[in-house]
N, C-alpha and C. Protein backbone atom coordinates (compact mmCIF):
# COMPACT_ATOMS: atom_id res chain seq x y z
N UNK A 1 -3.02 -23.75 -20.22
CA UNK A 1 -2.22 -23.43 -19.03
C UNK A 1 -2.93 -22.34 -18.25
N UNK A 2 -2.76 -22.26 -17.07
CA UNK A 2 -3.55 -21.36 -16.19
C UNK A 2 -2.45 -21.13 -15.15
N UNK A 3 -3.01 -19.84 -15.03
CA UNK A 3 -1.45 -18.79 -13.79
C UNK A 3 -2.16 -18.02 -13.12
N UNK A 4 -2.11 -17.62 -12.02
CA UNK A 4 -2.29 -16.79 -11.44
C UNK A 4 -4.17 -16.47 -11.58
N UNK A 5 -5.17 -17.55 -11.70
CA UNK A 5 -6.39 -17.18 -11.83
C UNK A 5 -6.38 -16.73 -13.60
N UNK A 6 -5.54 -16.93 -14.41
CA UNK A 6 -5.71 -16.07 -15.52
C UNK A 6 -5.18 -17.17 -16.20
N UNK A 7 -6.14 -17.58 -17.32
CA UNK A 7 -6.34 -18.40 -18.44
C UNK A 7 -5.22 -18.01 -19.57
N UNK A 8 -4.39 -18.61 -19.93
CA UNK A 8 -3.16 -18.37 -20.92
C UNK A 8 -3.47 -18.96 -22.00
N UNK A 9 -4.20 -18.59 -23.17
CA UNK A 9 -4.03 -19.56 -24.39
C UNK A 9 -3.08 -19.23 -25.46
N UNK A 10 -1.95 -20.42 -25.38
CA UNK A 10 -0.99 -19.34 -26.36
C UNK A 10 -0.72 -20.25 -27.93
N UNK A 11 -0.27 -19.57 -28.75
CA UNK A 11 -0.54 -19.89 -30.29
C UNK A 11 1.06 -19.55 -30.78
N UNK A 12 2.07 -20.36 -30.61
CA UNK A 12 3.51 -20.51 -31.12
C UNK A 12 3.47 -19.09 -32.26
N UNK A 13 4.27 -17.95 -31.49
CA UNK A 13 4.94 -16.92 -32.26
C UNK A 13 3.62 -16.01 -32.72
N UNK A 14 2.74 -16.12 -31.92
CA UNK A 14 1.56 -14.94 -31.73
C UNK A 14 1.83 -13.93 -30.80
N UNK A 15 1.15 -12.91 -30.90
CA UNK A 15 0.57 -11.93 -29.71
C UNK A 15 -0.66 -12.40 -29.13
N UNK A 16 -1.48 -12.53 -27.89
CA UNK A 16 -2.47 -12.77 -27.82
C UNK A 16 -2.76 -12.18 -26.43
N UNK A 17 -3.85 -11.78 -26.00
CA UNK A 17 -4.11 -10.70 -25.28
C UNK A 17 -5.18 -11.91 -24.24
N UNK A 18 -5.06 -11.61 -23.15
CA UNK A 18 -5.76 -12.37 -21.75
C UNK A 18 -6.38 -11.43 -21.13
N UNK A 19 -7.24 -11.68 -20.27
CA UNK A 19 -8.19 -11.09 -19.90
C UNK A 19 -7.60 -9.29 -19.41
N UNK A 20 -6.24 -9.88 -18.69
CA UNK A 20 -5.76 -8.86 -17.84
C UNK A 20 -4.09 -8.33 -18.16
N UNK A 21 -3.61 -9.14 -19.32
CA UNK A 21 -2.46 -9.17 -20.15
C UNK A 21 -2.44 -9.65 -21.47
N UNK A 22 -0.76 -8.65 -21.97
CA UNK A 22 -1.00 -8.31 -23.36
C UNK A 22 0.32 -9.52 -23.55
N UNK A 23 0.64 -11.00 -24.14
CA UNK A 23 1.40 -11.73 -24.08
C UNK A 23 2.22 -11.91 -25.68
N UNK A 24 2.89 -11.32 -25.39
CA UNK A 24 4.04 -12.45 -26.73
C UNK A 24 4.67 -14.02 -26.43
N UNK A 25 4.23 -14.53 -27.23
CA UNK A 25 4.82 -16.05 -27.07
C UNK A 25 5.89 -16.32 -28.06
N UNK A 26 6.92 -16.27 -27.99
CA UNK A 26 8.04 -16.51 -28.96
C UNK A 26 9.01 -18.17 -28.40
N UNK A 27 8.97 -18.85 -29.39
CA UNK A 27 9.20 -20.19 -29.38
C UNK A 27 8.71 -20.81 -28.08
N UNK A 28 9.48 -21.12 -27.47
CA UNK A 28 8.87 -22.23 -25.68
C UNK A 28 8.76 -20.76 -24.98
N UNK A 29 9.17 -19.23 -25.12
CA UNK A 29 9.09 -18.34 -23.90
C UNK A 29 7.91 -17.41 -24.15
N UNK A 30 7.45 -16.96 -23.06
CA UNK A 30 6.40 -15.94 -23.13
C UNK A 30 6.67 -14.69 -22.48
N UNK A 31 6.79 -13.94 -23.06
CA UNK A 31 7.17 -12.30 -22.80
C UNK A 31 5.84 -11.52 -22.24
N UNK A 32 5.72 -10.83 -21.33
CA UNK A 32 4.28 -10.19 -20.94
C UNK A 32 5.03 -8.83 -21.47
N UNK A 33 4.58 -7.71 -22.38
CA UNK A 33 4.51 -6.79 -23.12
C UNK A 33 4.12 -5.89 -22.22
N UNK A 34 3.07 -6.17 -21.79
CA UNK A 34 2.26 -4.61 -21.25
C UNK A 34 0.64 -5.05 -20.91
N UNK A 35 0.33 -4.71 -19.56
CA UNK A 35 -1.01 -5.04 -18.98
C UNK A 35 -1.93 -4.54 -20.47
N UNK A 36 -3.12 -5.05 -20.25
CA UNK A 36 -4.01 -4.52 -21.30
C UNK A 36 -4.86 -3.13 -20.96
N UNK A 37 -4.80 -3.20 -19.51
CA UNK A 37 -5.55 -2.03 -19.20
C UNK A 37 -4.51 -0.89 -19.07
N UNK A 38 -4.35 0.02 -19.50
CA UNK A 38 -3.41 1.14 -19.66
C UNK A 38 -3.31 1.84 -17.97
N UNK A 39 -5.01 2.00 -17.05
CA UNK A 39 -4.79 2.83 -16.49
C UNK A 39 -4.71 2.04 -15.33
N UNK A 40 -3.53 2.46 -14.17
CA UNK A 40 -3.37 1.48 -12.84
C UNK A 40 -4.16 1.92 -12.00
N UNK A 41 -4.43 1.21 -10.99
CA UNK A 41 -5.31 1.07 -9.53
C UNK A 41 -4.60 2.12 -8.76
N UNK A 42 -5.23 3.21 -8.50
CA UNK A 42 -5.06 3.96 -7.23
C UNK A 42 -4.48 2.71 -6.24
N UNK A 43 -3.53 3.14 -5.07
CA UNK A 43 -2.96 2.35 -4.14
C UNK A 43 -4.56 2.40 -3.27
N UNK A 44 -4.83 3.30 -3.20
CA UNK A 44 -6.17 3.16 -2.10
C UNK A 44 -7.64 2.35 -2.52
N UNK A 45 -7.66 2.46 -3.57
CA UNK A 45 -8.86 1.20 -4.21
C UNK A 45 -8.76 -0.02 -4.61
N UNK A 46 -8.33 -0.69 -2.91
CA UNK A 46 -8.30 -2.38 -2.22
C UNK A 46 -9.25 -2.57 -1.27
N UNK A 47 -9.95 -3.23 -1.31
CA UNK A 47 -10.61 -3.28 -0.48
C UNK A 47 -10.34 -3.61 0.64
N UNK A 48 -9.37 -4.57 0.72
CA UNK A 48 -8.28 -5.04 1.68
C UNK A 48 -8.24 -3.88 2.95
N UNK A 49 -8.08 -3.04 2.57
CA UNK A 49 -7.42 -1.62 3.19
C UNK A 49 -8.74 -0.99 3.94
N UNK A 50 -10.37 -1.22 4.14
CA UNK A 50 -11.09 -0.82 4.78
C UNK A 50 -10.67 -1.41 6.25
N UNK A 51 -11.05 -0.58 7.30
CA UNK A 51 -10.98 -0.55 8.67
C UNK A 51 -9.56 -0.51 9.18
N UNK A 52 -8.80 -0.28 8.34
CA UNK A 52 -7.05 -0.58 8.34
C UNK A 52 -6.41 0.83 8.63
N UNK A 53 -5.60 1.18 9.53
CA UNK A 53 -5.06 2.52 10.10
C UNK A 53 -3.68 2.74 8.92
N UNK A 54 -4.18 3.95 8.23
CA UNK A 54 -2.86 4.12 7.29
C UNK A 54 -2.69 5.17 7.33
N UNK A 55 -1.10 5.41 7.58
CA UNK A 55 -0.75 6.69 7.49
C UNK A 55 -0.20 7.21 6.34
N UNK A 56 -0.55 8.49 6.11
CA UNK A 56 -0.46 8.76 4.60
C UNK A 56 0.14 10.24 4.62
N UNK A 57 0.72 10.68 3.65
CA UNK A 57 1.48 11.95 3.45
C UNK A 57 0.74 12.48 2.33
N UNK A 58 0.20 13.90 2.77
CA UNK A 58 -0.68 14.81 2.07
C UNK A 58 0.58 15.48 0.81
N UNK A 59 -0.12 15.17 -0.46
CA UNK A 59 0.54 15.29 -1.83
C UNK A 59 -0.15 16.73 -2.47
N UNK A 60 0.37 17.36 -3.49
CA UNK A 60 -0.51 18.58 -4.15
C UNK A 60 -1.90 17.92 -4.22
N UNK A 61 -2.38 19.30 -3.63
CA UNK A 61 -4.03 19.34 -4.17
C UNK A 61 -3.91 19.77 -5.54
N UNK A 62 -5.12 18.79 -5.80
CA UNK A 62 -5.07 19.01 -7.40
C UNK A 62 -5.93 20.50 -7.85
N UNK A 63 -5.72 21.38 -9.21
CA UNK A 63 -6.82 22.38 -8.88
C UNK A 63 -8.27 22.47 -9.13
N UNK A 64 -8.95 23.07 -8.13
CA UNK A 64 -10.34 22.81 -8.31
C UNK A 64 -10.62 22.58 -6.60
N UNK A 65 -9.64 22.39 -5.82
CA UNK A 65 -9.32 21.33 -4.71
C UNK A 65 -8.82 21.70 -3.56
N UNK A 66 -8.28 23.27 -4.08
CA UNK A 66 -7.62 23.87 -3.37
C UNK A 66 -7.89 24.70 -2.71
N UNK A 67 -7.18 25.38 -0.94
CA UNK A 67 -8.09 26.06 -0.21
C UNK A 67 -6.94 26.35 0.62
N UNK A 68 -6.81 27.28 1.69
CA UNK A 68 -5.96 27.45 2.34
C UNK A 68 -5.14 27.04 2.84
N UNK A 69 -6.20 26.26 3.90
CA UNK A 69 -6.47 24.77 4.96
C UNK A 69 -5.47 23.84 3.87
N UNK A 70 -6.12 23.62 3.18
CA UNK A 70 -5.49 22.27 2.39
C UNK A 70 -4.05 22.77 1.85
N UNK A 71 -3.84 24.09 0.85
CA UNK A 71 -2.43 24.39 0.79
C UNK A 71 -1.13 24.03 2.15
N UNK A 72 -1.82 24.56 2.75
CA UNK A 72 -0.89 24.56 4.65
C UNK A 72 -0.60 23.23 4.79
N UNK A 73 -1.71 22.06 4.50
CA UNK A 73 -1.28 20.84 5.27
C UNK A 73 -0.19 20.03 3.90
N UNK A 74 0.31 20.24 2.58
CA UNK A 74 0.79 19.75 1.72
C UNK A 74 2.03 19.28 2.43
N UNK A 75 2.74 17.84 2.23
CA UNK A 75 4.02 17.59 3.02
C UNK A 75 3.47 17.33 4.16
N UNK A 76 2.46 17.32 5.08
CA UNK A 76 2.47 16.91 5.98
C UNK A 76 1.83 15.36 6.28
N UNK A 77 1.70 15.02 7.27
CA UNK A 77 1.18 13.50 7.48
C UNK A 77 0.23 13.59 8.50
N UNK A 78 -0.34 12.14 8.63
CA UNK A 78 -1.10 12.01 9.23
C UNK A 78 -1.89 10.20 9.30
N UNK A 79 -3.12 10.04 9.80
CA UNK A 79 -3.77 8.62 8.97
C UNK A 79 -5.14 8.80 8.65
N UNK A 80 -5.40 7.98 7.43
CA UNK A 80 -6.75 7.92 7.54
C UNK A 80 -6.84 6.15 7.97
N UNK A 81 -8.69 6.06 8.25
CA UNK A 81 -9.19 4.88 8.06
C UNK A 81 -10.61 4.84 7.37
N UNK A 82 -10.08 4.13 6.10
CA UNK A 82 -11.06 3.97 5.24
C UNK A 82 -12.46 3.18 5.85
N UNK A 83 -13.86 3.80 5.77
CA UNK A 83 -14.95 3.27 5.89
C UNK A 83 -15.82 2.49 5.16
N UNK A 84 -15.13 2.90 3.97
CA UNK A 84 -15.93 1.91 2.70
C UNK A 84 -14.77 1.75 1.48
N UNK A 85 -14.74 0.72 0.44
CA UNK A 85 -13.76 0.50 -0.55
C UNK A 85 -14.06 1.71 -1.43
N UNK A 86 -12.67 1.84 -1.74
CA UNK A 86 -12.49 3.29 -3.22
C UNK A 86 -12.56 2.74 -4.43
N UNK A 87 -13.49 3.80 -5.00
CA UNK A 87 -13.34 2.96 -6.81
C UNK A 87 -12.45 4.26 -7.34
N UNK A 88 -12.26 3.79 -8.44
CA UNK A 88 -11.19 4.80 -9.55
C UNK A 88 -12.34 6.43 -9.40
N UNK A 89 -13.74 5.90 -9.37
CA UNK A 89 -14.63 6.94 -9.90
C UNK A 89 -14.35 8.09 -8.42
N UNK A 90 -14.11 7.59 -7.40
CA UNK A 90 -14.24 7.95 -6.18
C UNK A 90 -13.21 8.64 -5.68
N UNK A 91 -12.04 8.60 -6.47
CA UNK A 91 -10.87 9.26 -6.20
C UNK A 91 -10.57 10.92 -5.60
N UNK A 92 -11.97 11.95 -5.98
CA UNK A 92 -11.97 13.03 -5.73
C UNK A 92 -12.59 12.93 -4.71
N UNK A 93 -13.02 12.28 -4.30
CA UNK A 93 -13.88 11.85 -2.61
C UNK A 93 -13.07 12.45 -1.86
N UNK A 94 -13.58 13.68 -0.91
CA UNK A 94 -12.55 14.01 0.07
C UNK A 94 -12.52 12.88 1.42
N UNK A 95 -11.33 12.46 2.10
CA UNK A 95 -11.25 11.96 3.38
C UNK A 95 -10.64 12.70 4.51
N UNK A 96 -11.56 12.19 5.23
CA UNK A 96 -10.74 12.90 6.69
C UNK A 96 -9.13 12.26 7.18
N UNK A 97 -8.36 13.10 7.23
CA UNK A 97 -7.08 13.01 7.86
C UNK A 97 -6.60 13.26 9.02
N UNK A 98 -6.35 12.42 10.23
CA UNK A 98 -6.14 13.23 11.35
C UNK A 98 -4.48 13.30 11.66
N UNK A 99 -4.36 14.24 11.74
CA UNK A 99 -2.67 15.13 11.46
C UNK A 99 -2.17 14.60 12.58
N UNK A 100 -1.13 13.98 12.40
CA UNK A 100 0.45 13.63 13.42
C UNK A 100 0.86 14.79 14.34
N UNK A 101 0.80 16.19 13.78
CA UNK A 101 1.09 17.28 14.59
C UNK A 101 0.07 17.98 15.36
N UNK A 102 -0.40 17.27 15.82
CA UNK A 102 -1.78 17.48 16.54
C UNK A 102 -2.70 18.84 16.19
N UNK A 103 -2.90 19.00 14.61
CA UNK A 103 -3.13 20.56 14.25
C UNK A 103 -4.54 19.97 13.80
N UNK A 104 -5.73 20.34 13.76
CA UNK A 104 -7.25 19.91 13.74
C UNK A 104 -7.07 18.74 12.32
N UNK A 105 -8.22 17.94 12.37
CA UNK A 105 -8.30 16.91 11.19
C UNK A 105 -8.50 17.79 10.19
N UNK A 106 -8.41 17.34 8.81
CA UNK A 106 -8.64 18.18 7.56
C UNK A 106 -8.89 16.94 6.48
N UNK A 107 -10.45 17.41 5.46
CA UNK A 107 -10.53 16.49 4.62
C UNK A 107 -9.64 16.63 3.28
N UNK A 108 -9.10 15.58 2.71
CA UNK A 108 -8.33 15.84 1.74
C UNK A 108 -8.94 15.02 0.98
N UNK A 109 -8.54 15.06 -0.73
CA UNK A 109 -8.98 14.58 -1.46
C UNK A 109 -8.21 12.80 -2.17
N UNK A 110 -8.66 11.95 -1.97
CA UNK A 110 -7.99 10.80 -2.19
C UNK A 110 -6.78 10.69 -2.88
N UNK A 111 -6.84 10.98 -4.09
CA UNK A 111 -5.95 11.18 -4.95
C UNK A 111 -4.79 12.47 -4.57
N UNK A 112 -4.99 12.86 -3.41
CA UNK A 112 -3.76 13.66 -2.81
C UNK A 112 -2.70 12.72 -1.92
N UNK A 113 -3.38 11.91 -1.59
CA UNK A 113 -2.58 10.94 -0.44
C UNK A 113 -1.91 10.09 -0.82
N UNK A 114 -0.37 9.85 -0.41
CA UNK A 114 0.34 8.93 -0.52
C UNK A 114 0.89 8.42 0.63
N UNK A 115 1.28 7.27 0.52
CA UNK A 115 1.99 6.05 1.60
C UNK A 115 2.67 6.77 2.06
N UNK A 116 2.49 6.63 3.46
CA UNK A 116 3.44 7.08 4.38
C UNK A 116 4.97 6.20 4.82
N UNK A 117 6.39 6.53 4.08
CA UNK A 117 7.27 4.98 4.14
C UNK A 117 8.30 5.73 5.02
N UNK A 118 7.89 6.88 5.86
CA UNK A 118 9.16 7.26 6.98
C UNK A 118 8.55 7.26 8.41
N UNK A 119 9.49 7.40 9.27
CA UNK A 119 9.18 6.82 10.68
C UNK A 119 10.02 8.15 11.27
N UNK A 120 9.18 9.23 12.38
CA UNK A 120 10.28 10.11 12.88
C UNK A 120 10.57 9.32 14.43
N UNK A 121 11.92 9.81 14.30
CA UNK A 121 12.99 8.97 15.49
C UNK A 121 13.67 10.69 15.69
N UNK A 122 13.06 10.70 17.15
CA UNK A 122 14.50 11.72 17.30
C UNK A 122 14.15 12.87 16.54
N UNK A 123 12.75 13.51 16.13
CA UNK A 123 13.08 14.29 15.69
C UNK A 123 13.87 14.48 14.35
N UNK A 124 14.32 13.07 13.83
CA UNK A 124 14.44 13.12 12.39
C UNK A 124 13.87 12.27 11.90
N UNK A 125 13.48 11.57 10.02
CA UNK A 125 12.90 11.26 9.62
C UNK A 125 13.75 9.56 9.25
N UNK A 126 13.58 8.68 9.70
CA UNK A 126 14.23 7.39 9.13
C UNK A 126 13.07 6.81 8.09
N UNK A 127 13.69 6.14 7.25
CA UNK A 127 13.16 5.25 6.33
C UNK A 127 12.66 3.90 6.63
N UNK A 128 11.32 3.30 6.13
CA UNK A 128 11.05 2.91 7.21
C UNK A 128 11.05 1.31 7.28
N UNK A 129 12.25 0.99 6.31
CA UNK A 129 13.06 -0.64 6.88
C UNK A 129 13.83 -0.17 8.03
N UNK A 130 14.42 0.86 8.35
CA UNK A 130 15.19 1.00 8.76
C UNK A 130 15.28 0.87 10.82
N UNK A 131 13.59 0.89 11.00
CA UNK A 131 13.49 0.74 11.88
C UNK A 131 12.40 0.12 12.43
N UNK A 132 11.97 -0.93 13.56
CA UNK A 132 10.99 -1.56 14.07
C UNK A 132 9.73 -0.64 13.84
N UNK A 133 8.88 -1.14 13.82
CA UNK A 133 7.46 -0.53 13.44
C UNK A 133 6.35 -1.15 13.12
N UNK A 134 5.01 -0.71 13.12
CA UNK A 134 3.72 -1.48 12.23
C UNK A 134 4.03 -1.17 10.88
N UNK A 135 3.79 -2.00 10.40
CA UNK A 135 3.15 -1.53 8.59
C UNK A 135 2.20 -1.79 8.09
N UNK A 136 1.46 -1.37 7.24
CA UNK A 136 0.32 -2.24 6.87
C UNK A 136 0.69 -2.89 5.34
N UNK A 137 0.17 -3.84 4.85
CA UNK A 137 0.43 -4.04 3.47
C UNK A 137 0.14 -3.90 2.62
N UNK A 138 0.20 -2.91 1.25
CA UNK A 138 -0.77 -2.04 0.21
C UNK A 138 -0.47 -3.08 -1.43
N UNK A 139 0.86 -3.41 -1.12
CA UNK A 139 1.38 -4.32 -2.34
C UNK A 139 1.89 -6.12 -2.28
N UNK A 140 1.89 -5.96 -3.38
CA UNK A 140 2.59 -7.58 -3.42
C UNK A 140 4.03 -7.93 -2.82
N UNK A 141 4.23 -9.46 -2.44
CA UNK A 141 5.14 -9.55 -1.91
C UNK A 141 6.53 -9.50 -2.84
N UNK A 142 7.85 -9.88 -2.42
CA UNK A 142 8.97 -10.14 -3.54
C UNK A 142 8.63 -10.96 -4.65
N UNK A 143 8.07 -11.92 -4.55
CA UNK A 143 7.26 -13.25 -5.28
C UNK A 143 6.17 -12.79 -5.91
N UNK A 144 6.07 -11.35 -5.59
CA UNK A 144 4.72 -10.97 -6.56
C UNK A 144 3.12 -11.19 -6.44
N UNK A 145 3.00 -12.56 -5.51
CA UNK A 145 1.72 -12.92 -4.40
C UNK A 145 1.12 -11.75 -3.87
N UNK A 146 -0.06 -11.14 -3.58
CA UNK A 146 -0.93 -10.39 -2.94
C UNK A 146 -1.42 -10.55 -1.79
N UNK A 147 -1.64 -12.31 -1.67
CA UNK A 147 -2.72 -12.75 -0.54
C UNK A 147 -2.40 -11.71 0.63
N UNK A 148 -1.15 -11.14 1.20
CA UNK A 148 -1.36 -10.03 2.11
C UNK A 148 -1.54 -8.69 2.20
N UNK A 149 -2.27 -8.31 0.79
CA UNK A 149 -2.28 -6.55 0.83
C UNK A 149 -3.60 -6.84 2.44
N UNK A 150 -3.50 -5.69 2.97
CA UNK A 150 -4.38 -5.05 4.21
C UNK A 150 -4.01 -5.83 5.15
N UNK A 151 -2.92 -6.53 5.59
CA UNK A 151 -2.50 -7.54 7.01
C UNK A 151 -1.41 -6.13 7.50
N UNK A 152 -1.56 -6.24 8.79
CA UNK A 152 -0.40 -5.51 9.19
C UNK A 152 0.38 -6.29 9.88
N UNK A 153 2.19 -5.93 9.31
CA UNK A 153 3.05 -6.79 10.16
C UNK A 153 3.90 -5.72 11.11
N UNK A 154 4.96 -6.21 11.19
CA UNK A 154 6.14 -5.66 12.14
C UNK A 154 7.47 -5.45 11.25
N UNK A 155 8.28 -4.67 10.96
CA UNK A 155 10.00 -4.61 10.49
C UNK A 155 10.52 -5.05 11.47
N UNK A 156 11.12 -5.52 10.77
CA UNK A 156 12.44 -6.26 11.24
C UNK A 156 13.92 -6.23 10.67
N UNK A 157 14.56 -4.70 11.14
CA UNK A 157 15.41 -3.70 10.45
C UNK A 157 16.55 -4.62 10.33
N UNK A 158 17.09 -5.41 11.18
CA UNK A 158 18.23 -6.02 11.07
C UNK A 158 17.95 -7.37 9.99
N UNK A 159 16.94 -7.31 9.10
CA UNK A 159 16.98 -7.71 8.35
C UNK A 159 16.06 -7.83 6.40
N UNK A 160 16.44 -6.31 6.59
CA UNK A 160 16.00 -5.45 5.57
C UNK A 160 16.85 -4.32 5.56
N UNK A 161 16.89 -4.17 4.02
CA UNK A 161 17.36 -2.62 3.33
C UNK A 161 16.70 -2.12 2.47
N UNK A 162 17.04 -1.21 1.86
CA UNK A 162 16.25 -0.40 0.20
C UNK A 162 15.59 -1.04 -0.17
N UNK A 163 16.14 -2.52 -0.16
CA UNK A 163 15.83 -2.91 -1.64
C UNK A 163 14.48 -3.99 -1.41
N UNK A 164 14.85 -5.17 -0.08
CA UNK A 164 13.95 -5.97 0.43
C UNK A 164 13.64 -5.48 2.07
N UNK A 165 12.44 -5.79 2.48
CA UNK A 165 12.10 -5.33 3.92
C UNK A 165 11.61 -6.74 4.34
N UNK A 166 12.04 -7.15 5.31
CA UNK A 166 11.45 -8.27 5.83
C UNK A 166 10.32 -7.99 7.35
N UNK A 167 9.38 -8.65 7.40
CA UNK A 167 8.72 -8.29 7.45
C UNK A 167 8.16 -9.79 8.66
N UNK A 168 7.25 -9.25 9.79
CA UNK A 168 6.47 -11.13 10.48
C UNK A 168 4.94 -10.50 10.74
N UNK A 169 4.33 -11.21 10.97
CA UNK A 169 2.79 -11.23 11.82
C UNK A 169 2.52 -11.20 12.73
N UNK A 170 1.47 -11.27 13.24
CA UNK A 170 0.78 -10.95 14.55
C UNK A 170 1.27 -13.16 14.30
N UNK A 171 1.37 -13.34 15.53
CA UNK A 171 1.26 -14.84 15.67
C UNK A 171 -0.04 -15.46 15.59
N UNK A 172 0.05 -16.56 14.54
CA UNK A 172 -1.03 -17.56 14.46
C UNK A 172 -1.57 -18.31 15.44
N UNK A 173 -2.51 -19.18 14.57
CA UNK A 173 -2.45 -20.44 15.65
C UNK A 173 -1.60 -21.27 16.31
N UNK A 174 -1.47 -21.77 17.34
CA UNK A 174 -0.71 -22.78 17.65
C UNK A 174 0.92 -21.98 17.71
N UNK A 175 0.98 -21.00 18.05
CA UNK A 175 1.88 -20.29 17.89
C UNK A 175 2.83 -19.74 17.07
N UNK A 176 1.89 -20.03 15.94
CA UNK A 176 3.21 -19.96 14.47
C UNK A 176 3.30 -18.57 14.18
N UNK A 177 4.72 -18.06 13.94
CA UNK A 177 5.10 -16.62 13.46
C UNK A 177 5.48 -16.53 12.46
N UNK A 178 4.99 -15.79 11.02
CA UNK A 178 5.39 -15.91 9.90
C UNK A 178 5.90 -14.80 9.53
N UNK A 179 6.64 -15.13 8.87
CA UNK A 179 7.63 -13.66 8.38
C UNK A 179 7.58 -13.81 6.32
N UNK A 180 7.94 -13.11 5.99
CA UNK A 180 7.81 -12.52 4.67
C UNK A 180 8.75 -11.56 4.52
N UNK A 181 8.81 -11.14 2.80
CA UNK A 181 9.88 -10.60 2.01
C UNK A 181 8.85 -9.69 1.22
N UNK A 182 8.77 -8.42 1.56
CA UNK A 182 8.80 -7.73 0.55
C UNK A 182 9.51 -6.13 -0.21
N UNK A 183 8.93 -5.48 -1.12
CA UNK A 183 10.02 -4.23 -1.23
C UNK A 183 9.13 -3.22 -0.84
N UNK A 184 10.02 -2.23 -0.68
CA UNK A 184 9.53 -0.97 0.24
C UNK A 184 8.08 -0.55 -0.12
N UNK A 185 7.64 -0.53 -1.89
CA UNK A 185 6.49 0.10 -2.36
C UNK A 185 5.59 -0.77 -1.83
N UNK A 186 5.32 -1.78 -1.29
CA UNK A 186 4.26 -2.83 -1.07
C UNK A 186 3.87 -2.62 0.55
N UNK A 187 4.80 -1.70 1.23
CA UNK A 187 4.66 -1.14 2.59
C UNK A 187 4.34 0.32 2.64
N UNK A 188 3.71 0.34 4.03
CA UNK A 188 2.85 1.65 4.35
C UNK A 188 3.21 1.87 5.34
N UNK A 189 3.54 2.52 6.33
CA UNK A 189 3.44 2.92 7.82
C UNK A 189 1.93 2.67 8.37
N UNK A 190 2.07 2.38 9.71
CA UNK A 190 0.88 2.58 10.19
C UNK A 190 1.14 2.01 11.75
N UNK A 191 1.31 3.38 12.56
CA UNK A 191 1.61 3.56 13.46
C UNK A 191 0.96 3.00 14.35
N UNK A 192 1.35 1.88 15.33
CA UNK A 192 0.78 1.10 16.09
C UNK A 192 0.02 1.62 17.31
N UNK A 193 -0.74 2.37 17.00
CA UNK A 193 -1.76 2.64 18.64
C UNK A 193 -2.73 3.34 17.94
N UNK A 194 -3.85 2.96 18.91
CA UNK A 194 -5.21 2.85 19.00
C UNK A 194 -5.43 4.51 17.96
N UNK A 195 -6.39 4.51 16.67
CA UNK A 195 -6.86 5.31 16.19
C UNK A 195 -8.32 5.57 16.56
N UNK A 196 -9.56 6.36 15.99
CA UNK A 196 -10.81 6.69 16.12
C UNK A 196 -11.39 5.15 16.20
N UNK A 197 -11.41 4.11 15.18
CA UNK A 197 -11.47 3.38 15.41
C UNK A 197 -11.08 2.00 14.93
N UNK A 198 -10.03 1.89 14.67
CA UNK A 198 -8.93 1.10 14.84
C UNK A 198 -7.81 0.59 16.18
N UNK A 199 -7.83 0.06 16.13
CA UNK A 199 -6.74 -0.39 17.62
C UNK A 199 -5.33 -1.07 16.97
N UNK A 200 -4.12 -0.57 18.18
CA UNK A 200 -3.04 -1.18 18.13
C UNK A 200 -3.06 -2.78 17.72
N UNK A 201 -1.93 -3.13 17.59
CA UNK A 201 -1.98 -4.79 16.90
C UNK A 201 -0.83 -5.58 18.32
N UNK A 202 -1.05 -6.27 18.40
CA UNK A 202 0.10 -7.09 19.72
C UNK A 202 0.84 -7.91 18.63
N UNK A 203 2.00 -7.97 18.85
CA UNK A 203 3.16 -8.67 18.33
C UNK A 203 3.94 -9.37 18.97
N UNK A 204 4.19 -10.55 19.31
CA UNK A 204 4.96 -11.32 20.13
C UNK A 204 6.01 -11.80 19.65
């Protein structure tokens, strides 16, 4: 049997371990236990995600890392755009961030940055099914499918909450508009207008 690109050979009431999973097979059902690789993928080492405008919220500098500049900007936001794919090894790689509050760019260190999932309205902070916007896509869909990490779509608040965000595309060929289901962690912000060098997306 074969799933997902990943070869399943299973042996009635074994454990047996696949390239990329740790499987129990108990009578006709198969239980997935626990990935085999213990340590997960940084959200930022996709390749998907090069040339892609993401806005990201500056997390503790780790120590070793730390500096004035960088204490001051913690909690704040901003985007980067990745120039080349991140490996795990690359994580202390500082990137340039250019700040939302128009206060000078500052390099931060990869592993400080997290997804940006709020939208300010008004001077306050909404969540960000909650309102029309770009996103870009960092995760899998409800269905668990990938094929769209690094596509950016549009919310579509009046039909998303917490739990699912629905989500459409830039229009296809022949005019087709596709929409999708996914949950909040699989979304990013990414504020629709022109970055250093990235550009806005048209949505029809």
């Amino acid at each position: 049997m074969e799933r997902s690109g990943v070869n399943l050979r299973f042996r009635m009431g074994k454990k047996v371990v696949t390239r990329d999973r740790n499987i129990q097979v108990l009578s006709s059902h198969t239980v997935i236990i626990q990935a085999a690789s213990e340590k997960e993928e940084h959200w930022l080492c996709q390749a998907e995600l090069v040339h892609k405008r993401i806005d990201v919220r500056i997390g503790q500098i780790g120590a070793g890392k730390r500096s004035q500049v960088r204490t001051r900007a913690e909690g704040k936001t901003g985007y980067i755009e990745l120039e080349n794919t991140l490996d795990q090894e690359d994580l202390s790689t500082a990137l340039t961030v250019h700040m939302d509050d128009a206060s000078p760019r500052i390099s931060i260190p990869a592993h400080s940055l997290q997804p940006e999932r709020k939208v300010p309205i008004n001077g306050e902070l909404v969540n960000i099914w909650s309102v029309q916007g770009r996103v870009v896509i960092i995760g899998p869909d409800e269905e668990g499918f990938a094929t769209d990490i690094g596509e950016y779509a549009w919310v579509e608040p009046q039909r998303s909450n917490e739990v699912v965000v629905t989500v459409r595309f830039a229009r296809e060929g022949a005019g087709i508009v596709r929409t999708q289901v996914f949950p909040p962690t699989s979304l990013c912000r990414s504020t629709n207008s022109d970055g250093k060098r990235t550009k806005s997306t048209r949505f029809c």
